[in-house]
N, C-alpha and C. Protein backbone atom coordinates (compact mmCIF):
# COMPACT_ATOMS: atom_id res chain seq x y z
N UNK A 1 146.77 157.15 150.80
CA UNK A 1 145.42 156.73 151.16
C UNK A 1 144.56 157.90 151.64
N UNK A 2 144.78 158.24 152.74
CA UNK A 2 144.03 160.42 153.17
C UNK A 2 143.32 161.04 151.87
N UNK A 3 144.90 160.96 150.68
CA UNK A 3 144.19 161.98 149.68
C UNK A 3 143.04 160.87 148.65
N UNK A 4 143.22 159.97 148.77
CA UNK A 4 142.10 159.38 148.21
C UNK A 4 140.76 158.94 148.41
N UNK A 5 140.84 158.69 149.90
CA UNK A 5 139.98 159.37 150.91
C UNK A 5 139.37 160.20 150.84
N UNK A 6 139.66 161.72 151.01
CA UNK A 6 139.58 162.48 150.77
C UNK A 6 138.64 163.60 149.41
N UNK A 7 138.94 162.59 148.49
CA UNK A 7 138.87 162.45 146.95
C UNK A 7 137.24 162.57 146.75
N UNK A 8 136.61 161.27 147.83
CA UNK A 8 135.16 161.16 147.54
C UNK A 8 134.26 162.18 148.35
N UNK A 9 132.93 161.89 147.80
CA UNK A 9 132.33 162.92 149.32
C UNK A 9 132.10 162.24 150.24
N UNK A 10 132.38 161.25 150.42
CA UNK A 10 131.49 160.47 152.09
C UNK A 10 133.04 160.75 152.74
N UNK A 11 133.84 160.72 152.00
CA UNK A 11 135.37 160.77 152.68
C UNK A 11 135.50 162.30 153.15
N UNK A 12 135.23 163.41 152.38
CA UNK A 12 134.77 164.89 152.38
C UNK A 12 134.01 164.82 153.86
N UNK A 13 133.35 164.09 154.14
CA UNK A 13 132.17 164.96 154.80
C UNK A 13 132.44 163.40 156.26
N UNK A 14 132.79 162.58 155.96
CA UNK A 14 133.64 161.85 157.21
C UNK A 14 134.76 162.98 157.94
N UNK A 15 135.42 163.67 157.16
CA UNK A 15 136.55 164.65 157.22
C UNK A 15 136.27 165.61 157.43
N UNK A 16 134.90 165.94 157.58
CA UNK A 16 134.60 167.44 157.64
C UNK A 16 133.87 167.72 159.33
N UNK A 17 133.17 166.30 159.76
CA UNK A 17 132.81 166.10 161.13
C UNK A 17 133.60 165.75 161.78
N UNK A 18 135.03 164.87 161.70
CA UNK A 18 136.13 164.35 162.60
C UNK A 18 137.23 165.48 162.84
N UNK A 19 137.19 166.78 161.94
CA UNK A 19 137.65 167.78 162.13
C UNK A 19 137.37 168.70 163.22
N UNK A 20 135.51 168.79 162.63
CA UNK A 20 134.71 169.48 163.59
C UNK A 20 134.96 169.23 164.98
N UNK A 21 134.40 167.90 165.20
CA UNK A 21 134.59 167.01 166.58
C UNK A 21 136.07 167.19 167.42
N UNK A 22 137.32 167.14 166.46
CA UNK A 22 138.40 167.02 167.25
C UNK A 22 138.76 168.75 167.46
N UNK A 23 138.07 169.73 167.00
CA UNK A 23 138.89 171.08 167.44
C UNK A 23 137.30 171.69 168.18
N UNK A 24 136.87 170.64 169.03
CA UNK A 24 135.47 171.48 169.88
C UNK A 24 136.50 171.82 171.21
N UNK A 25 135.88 172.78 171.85
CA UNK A 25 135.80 173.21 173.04
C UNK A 25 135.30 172.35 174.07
N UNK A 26 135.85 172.41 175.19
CA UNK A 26 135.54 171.27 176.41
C UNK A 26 134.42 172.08 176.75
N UNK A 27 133.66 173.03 176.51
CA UNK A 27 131.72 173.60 177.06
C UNK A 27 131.43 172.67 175.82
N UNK A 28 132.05 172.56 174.74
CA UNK A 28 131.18 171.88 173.33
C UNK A 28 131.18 170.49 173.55
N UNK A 29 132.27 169.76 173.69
CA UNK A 29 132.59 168.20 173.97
C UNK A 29 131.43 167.93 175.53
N UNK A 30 131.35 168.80 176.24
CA UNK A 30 130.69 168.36 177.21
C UNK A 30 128.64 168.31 177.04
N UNK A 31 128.65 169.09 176.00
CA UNK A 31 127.51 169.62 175.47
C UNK A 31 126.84 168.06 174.80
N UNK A 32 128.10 167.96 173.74
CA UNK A 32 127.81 166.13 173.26
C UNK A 32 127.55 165.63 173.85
N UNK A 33 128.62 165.41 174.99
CA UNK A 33 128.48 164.15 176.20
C UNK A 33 127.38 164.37 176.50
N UNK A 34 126.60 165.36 176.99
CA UNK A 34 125.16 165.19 177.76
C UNK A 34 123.88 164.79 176.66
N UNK A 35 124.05 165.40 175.18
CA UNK A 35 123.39 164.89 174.28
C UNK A 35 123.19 163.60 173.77
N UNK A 36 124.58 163.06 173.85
CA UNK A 36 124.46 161.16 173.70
C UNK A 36 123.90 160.42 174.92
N UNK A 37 124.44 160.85 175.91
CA UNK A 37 123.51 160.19 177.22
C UNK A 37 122.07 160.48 176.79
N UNK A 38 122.02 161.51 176.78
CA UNK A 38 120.12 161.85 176.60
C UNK A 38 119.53 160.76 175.60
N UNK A 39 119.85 160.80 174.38
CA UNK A 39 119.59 160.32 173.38
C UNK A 39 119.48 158.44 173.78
N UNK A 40 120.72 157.85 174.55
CA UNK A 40 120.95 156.26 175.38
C UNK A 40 119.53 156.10 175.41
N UNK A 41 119.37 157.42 176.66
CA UNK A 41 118.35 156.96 177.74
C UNK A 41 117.00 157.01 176.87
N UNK A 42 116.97 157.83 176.43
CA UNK A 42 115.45 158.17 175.23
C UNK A 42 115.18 156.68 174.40
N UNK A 43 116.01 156.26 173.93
CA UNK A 43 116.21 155.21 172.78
C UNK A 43 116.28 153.87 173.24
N UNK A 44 117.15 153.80 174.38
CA UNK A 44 117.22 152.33 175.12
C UNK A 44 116.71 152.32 176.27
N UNK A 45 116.91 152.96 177.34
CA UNK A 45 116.29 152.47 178.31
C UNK A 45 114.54 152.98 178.49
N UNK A 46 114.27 153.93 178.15
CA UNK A 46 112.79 153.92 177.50
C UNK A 46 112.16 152.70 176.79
N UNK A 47 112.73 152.89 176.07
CA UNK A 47 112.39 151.94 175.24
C UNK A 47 111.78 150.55 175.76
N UNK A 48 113.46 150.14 176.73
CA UNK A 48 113.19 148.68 177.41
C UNK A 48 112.26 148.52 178.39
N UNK A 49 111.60 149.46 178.99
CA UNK A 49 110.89 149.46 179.96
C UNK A 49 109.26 149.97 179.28
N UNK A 50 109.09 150.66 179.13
CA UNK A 50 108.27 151.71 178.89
C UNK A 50 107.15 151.45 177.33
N UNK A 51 108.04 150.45 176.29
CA UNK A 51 107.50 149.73 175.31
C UNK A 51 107.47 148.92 174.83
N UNK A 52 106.40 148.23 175.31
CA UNK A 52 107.01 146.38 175.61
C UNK A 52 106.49 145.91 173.93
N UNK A 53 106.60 145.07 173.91
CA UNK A 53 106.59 144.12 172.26
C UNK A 53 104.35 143.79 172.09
N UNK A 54 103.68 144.29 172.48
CA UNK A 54 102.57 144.09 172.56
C UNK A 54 102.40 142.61 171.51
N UNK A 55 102.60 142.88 170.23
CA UNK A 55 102.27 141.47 169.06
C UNK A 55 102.87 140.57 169.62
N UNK A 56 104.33 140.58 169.94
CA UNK A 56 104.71 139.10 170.69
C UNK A 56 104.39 138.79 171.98
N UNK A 57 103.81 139.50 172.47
CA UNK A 57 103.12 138.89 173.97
C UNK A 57 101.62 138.47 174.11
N UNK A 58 100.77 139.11 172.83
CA UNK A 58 99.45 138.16 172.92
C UNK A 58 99.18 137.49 171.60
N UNK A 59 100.41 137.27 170.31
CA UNK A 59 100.20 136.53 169.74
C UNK A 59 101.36 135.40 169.58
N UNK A 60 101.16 134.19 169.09
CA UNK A 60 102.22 133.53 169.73
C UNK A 60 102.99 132.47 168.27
N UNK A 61 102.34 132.94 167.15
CA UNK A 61 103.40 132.66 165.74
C UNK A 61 103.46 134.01 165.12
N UNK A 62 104.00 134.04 164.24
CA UNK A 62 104.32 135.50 163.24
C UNK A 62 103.18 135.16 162.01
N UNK A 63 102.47 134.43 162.22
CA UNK A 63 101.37 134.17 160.98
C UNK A 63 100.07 135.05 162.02
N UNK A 64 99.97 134.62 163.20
CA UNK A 64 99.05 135.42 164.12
C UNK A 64 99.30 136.57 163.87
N UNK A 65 100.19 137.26 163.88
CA UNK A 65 100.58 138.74 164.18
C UNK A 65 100.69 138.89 162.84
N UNK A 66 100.93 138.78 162.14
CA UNK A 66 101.13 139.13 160.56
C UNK A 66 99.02 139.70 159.94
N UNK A 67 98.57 138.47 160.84
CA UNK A 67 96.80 138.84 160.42
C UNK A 67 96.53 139.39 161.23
N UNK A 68 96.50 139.96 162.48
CA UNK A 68 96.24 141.30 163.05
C UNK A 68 96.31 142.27 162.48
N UNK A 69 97.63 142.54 162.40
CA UNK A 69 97.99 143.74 161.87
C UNK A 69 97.23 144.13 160.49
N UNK A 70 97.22 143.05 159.56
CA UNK A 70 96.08 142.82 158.06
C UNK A 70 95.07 143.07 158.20
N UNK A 71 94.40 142.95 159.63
CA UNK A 71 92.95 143.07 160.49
C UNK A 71 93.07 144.23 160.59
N UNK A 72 93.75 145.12 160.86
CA UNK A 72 93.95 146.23 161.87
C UNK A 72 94.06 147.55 160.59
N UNK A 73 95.06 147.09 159.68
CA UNK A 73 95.03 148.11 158.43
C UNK A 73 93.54 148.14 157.63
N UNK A 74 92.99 146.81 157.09
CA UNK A 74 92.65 147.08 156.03
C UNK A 74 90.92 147.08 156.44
N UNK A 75 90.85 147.22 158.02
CA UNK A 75 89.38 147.71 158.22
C UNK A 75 89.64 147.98 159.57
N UNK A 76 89.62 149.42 160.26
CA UNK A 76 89.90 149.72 161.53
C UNK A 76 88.91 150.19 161.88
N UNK A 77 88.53 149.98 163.28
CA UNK A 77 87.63 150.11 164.16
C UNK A 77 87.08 151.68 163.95
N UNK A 78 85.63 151.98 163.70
CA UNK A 78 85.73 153.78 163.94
C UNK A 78 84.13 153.40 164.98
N UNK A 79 85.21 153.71 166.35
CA UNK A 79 84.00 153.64 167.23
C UNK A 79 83.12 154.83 167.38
């Protein structure tokens, strides 16, 4: 199974980062660790706080919000 694996490129290049990853250095593995936290916090908890759903909070079907947005593209405000 490995060498057939192996065989394709997504299997190549699955194999070529799980290599990478498993012969890092603990300054390198720790380097990740602080990069995936960063990335959590950027992506989710930003996110959850910081950018709320604006269309679903002042419109209240998906036919409303569907013609906003139709409003909003196909003639925008040039104040």
């Amino acid at each position: 199974m490995p060498d057939r694996l192996h065989r394709t490129w997504m299997g190549r290049l699955i194999g070529f980062y799980t290599d990478g990853f498993r012969n890092l250095s603990s300054w390198g593995r720790s380097v990740w660790i602080i990069i995936l936290i960063k990335l959590f916090i950027l992506f989710a908890i930003i996110r959850l706080f910081f950018m709320p759903d604006i269309l679903k909070k002042n419109y209240e079907t998906d036919q409303d919000r569907s013609n906003h947005v139709l409003e909003n593209l196909a003639s925008p405000k040039l104040d």
